[in-house]
N, C-alpha and C. Protein backbone atom coordinates (compact mmCIF):
# COMPACT_ATOMS: atom_id res chain seq x y z
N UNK A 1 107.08 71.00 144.82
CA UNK A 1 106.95 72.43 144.91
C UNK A 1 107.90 73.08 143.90
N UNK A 2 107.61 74.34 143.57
CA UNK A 2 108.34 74.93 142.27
C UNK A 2 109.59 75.55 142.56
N UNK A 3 110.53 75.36 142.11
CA UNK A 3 112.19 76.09 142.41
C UNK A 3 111.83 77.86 142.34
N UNK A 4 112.05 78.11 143.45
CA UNK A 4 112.05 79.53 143.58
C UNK A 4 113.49 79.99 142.67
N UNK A 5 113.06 81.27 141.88
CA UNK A 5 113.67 81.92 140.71
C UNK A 5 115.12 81.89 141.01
N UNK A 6 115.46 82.52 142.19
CA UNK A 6 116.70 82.48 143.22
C UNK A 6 117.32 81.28 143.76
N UNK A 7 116.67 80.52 143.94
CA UNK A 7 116.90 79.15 144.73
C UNK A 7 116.65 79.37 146.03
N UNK A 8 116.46 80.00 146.44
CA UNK A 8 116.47 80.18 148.44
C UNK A 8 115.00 79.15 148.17
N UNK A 9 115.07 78.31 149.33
CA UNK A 9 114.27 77.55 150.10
C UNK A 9 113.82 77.95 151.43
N UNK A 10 111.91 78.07 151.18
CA UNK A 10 112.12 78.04 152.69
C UNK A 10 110.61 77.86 152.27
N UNK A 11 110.26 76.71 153.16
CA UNK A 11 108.57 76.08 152.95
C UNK A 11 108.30 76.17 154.27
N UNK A 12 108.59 75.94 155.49
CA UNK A 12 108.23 76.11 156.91
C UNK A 12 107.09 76.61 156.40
N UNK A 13 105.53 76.45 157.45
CA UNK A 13 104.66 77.55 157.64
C UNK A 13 105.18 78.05 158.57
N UNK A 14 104.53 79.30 158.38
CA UNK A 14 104.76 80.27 159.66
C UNK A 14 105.94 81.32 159.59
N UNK A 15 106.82 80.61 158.52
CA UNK A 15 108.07 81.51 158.28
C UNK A 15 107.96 82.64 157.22
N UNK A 16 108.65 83.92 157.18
CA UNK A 16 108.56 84.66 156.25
C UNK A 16 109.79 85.07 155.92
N UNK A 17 109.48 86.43 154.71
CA UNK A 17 111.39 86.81 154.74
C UNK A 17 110.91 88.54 154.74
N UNK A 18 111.79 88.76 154.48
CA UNK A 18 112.13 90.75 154.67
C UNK A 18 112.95 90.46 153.59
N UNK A 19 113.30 91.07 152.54
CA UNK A 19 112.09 91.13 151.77
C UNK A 19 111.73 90.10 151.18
N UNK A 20 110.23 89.93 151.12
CA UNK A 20 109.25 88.84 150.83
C UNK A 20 109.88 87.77 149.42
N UNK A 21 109.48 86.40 149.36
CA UNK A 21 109.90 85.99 148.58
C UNK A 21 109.36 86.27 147.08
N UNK A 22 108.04 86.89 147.16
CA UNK A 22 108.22 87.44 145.76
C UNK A 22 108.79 88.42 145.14
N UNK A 23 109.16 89.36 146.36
CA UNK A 23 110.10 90.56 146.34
C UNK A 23 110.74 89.88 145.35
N UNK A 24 111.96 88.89 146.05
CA UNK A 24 113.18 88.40 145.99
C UNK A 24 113.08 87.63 144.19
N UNK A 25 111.89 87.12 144.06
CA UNK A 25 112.00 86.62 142.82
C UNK A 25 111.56 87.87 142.00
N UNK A 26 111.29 88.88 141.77
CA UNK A 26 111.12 89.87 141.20
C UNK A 26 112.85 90.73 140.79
N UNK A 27 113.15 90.59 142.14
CA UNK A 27 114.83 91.42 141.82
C UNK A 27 115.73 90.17 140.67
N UNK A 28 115.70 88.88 141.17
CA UNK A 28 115.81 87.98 140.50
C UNK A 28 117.37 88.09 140.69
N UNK A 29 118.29 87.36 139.48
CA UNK A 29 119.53 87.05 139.75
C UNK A 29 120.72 88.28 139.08
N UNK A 30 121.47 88.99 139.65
CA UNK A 30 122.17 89.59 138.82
C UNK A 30 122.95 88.87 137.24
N UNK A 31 124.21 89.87 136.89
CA UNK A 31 125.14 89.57 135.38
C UNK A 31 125.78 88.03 136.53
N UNK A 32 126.50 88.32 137.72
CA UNK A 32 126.93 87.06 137.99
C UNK A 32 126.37 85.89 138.68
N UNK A 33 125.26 86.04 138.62
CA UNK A 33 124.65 84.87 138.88
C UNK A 33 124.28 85.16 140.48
N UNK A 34 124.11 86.08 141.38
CA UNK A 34 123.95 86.34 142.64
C UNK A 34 122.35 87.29 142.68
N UNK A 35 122.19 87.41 143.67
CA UNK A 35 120.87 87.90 144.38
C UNK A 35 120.85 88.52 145.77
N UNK A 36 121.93 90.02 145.36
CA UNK A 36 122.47 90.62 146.45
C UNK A 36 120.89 91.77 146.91
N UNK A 37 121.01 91.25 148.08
CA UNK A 37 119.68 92.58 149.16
C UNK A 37 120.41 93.14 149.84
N UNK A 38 120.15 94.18 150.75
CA UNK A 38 120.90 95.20 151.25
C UNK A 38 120.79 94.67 152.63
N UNK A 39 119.95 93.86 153.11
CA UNK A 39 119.43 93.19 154.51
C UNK A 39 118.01 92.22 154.13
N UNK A 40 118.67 91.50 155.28
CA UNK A 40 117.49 89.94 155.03
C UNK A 40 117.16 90.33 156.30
N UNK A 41 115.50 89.43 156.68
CA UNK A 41 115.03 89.14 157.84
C UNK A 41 113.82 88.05 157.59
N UNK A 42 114.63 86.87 158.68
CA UNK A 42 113.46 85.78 158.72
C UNK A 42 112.43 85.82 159.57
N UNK A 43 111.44 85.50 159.77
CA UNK A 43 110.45 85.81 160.83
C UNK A 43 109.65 84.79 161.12
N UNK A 44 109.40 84.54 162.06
CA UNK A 44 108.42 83.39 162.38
C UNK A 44 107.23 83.61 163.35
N UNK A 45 105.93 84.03 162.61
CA UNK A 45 105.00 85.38 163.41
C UNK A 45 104.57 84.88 165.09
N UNK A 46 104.98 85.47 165.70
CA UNK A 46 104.67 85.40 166.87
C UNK A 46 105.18 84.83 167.71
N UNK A 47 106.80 84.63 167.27
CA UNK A 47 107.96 83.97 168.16
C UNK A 47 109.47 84.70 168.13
N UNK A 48 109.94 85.03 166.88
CA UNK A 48 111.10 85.59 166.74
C UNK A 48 111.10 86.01 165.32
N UNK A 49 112.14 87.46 165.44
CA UNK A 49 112.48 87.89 164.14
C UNK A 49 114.17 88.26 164.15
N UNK A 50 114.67 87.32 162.65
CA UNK A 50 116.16 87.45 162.56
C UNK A 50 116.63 88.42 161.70
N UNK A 51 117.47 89.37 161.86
CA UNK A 51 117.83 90.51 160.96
C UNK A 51 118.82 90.69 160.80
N UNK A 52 119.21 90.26 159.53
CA UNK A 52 120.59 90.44 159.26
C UNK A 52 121.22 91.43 158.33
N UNK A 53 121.88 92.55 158.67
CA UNK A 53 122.15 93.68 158.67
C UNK A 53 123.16 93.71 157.21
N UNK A 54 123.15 94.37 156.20
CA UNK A 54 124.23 94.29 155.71
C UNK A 54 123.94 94.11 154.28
N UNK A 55 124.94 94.11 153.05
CA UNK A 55 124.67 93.11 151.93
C UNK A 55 124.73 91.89 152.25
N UNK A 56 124.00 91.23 151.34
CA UNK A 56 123.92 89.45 151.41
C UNK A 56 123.24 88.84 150.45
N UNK A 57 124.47 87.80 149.62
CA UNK A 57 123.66 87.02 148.63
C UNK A 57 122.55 86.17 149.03
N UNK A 58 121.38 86.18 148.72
CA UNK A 58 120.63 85.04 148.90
C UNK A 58 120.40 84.02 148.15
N UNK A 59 121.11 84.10 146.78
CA UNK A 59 121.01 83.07 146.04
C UNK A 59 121.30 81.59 146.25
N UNK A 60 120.65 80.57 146.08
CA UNK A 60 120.60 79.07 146.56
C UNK A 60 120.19 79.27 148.16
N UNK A 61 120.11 80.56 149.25
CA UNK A 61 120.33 80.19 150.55
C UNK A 61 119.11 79.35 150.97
N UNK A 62 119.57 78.27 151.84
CA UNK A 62 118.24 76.96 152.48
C UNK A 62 118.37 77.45 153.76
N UNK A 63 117.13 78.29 153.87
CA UNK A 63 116.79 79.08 155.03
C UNK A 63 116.45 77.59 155.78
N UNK A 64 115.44 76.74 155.60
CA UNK A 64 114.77 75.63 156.22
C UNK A 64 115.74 74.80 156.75
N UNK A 65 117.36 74.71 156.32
CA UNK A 65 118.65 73.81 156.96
C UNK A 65 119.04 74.42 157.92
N UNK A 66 119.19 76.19 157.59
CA UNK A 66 120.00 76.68 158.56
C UNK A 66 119.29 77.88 159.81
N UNK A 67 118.24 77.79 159.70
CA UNK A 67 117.30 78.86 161.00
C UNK A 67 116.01 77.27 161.00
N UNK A 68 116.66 77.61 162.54
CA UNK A 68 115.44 76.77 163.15
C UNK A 68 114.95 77.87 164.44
N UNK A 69 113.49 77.43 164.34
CA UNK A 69 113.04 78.73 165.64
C UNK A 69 112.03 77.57 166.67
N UNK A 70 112.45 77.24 167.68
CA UNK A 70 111.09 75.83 168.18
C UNK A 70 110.79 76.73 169.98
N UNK A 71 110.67 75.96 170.48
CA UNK A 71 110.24 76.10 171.61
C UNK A 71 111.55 76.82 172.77
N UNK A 72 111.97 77.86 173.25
CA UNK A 72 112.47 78.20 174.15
C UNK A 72 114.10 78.16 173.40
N UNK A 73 113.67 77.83 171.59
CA UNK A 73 115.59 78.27 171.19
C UNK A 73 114.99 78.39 170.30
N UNK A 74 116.09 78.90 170.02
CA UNK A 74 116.16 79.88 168.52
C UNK A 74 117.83 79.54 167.90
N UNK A 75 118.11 79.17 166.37
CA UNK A 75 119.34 78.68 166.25
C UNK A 75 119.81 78.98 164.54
N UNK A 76 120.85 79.38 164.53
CA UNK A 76 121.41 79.61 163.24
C UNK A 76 122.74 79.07 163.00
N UNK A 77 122.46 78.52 161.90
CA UNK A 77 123.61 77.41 161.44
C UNK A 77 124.17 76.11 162.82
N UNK A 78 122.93 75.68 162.39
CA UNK A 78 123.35 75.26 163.69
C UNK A 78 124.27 73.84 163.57
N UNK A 79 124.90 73.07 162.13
CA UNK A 79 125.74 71.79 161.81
C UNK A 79 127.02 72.68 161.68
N UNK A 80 127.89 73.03 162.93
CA UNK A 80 129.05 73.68 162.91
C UNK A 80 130.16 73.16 161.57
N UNK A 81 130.11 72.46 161.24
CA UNK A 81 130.56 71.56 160.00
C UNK A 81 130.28 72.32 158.37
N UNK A 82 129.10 72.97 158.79
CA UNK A 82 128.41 72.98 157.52
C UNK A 82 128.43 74.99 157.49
N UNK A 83 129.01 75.25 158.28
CA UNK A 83 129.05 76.59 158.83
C UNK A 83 129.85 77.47 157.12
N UNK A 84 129.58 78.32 157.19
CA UNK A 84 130.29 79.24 156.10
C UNK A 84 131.50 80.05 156.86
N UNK A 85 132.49 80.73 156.11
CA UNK A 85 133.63 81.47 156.74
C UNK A 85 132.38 82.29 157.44
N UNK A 86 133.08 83.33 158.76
CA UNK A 86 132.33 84.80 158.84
C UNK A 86 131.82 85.23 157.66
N UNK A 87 130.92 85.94 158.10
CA UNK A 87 130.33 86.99 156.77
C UNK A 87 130.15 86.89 155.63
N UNK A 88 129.86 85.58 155.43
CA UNK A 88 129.46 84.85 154.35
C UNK A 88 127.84 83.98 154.77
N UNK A 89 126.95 83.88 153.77
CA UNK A 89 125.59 83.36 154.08
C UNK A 89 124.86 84.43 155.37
N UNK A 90 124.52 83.28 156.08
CA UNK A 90 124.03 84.08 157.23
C UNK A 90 124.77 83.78 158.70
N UNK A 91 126.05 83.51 158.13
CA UNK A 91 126.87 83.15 159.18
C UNK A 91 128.03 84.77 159.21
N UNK A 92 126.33 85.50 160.67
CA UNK A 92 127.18 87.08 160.52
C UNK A 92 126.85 87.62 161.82
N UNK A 93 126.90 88.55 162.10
CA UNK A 93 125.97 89.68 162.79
C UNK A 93 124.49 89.51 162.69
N UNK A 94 123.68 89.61 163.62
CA UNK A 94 122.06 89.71 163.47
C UNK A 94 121.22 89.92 164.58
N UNK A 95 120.49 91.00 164.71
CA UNK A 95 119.70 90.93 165.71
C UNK A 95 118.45 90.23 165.79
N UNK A 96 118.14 89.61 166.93
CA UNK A 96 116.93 88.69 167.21
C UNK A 96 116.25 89.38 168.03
N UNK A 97 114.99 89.47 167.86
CA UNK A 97 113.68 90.43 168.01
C UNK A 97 112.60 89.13 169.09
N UNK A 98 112.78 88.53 170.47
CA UNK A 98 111.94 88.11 170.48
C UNK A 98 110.59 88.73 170.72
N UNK A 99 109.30 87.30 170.50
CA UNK A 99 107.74 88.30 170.46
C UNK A 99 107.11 87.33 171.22
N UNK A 100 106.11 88.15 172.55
CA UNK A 100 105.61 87.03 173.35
C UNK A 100 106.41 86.34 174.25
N UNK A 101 107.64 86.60 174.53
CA UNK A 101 108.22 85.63 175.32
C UNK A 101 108.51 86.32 176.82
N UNK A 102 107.87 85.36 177.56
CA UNK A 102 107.87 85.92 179.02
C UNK A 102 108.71 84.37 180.18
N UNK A 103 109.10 84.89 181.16
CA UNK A 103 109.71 84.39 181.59
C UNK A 103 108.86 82.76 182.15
N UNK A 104 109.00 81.48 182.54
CA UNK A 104 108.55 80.73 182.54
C UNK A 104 108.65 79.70 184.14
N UNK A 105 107.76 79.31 184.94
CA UNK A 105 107.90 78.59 185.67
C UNK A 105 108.60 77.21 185.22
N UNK A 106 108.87 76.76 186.61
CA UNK A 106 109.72 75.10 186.41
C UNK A 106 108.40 73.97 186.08
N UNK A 107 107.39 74.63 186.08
CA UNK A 107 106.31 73.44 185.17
C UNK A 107 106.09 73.72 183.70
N UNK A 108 106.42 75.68 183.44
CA UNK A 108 106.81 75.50 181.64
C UNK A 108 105.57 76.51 181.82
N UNK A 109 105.34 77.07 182.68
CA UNK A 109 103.74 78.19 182.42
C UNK A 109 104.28 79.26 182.47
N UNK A 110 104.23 80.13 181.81
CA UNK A 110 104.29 81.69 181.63
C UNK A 110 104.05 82.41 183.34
N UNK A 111 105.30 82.96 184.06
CA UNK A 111 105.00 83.55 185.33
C UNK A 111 104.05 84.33 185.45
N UNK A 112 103.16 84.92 186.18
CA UNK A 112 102.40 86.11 186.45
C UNK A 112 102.60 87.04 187.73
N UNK A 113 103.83 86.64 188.08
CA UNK A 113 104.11 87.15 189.69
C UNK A 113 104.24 88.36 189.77
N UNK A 114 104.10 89.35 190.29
CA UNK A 114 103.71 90.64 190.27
C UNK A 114 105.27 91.54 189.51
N UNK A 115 105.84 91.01 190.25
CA UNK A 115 107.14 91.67 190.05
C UNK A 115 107.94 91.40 188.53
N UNK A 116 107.26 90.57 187.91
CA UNK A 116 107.25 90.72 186.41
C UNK A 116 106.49 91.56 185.27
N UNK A 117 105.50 91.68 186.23
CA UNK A 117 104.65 92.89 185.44
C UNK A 117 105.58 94.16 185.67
N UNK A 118 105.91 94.21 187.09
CA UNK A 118 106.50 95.61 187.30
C UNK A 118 107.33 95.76 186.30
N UNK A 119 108.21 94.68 185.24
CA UNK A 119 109.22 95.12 184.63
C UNK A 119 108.78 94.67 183.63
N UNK A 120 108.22 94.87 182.88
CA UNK A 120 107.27 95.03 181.69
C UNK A 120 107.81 95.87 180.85
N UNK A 121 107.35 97.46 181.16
CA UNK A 121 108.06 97.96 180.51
C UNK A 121 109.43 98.44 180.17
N UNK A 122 110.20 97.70 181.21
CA UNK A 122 111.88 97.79 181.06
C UNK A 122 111.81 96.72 179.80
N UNK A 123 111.43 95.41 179.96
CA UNK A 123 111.55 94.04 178.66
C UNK A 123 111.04 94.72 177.53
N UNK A 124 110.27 95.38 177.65
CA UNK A 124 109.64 96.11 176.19
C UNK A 124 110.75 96.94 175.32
N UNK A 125 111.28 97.73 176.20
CA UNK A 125 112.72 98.30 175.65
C UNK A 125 113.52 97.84 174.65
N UNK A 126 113.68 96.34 175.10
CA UNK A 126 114.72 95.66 174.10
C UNK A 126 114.71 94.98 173.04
């Protein structure tokens, strides 16, 4: 596959970015060699969206090492080893947007018990 202009990696299907990766190869690299956005967001349609607030280089970032989104977790940076200081990479502040996710019986099925509907639109809120 072809080196994205920036270097950020991220082949997952299903994954996207805010702003898009052709965005990102369009702004391309500044005089020092960086690829500052004003805010990133990863997304993975129809499970979770990560938003990270702020400036942030994305240059070289390997979205595919460090956001994993699977079944019932969601995880960032997750080789504590491999972690960046604070506020550096995407080791920051970020809000997570889940989509579709409803509370789950002890066999793993999506509840339907009445009293979850009732609070529907309180979960919608957040």
């Amino acid at each position: 596959m072809a080196h994205h202009p920036v270097g950020i990696v991220l082949r997952r299907v299903g994954y996207s970015t805010i702003p898009t990766m052709k965005e990102l190869s369009v702004i391309g690299l500044d005089d020092n060699g960086e690829c500052i956005v004003p805010s990133f967001t990863v997304v993975r349609q129809g499970y979770v969206k990560y938003c990270f607030e702020g400036p942030l280089n994305v240059c070289n970032l390997n979205v595919d090492e460090i956001v994993f989104i699977g079944s019932r977790k969601v995880t960032v940076n997750p080789d504590i080893s491999m972690r960046p200081p604070v506020v550096e990479g995407l080791n920051r502040r970020v809000e997570i947007s889940l989509n579709g996710i409803w509370p789950q019986d002890k066999s793993g099925f999506a509840t339907t018990y009445p009293q979850y509907h009732r609070n529907k639109s309180i979960l919608l809120r957040f």
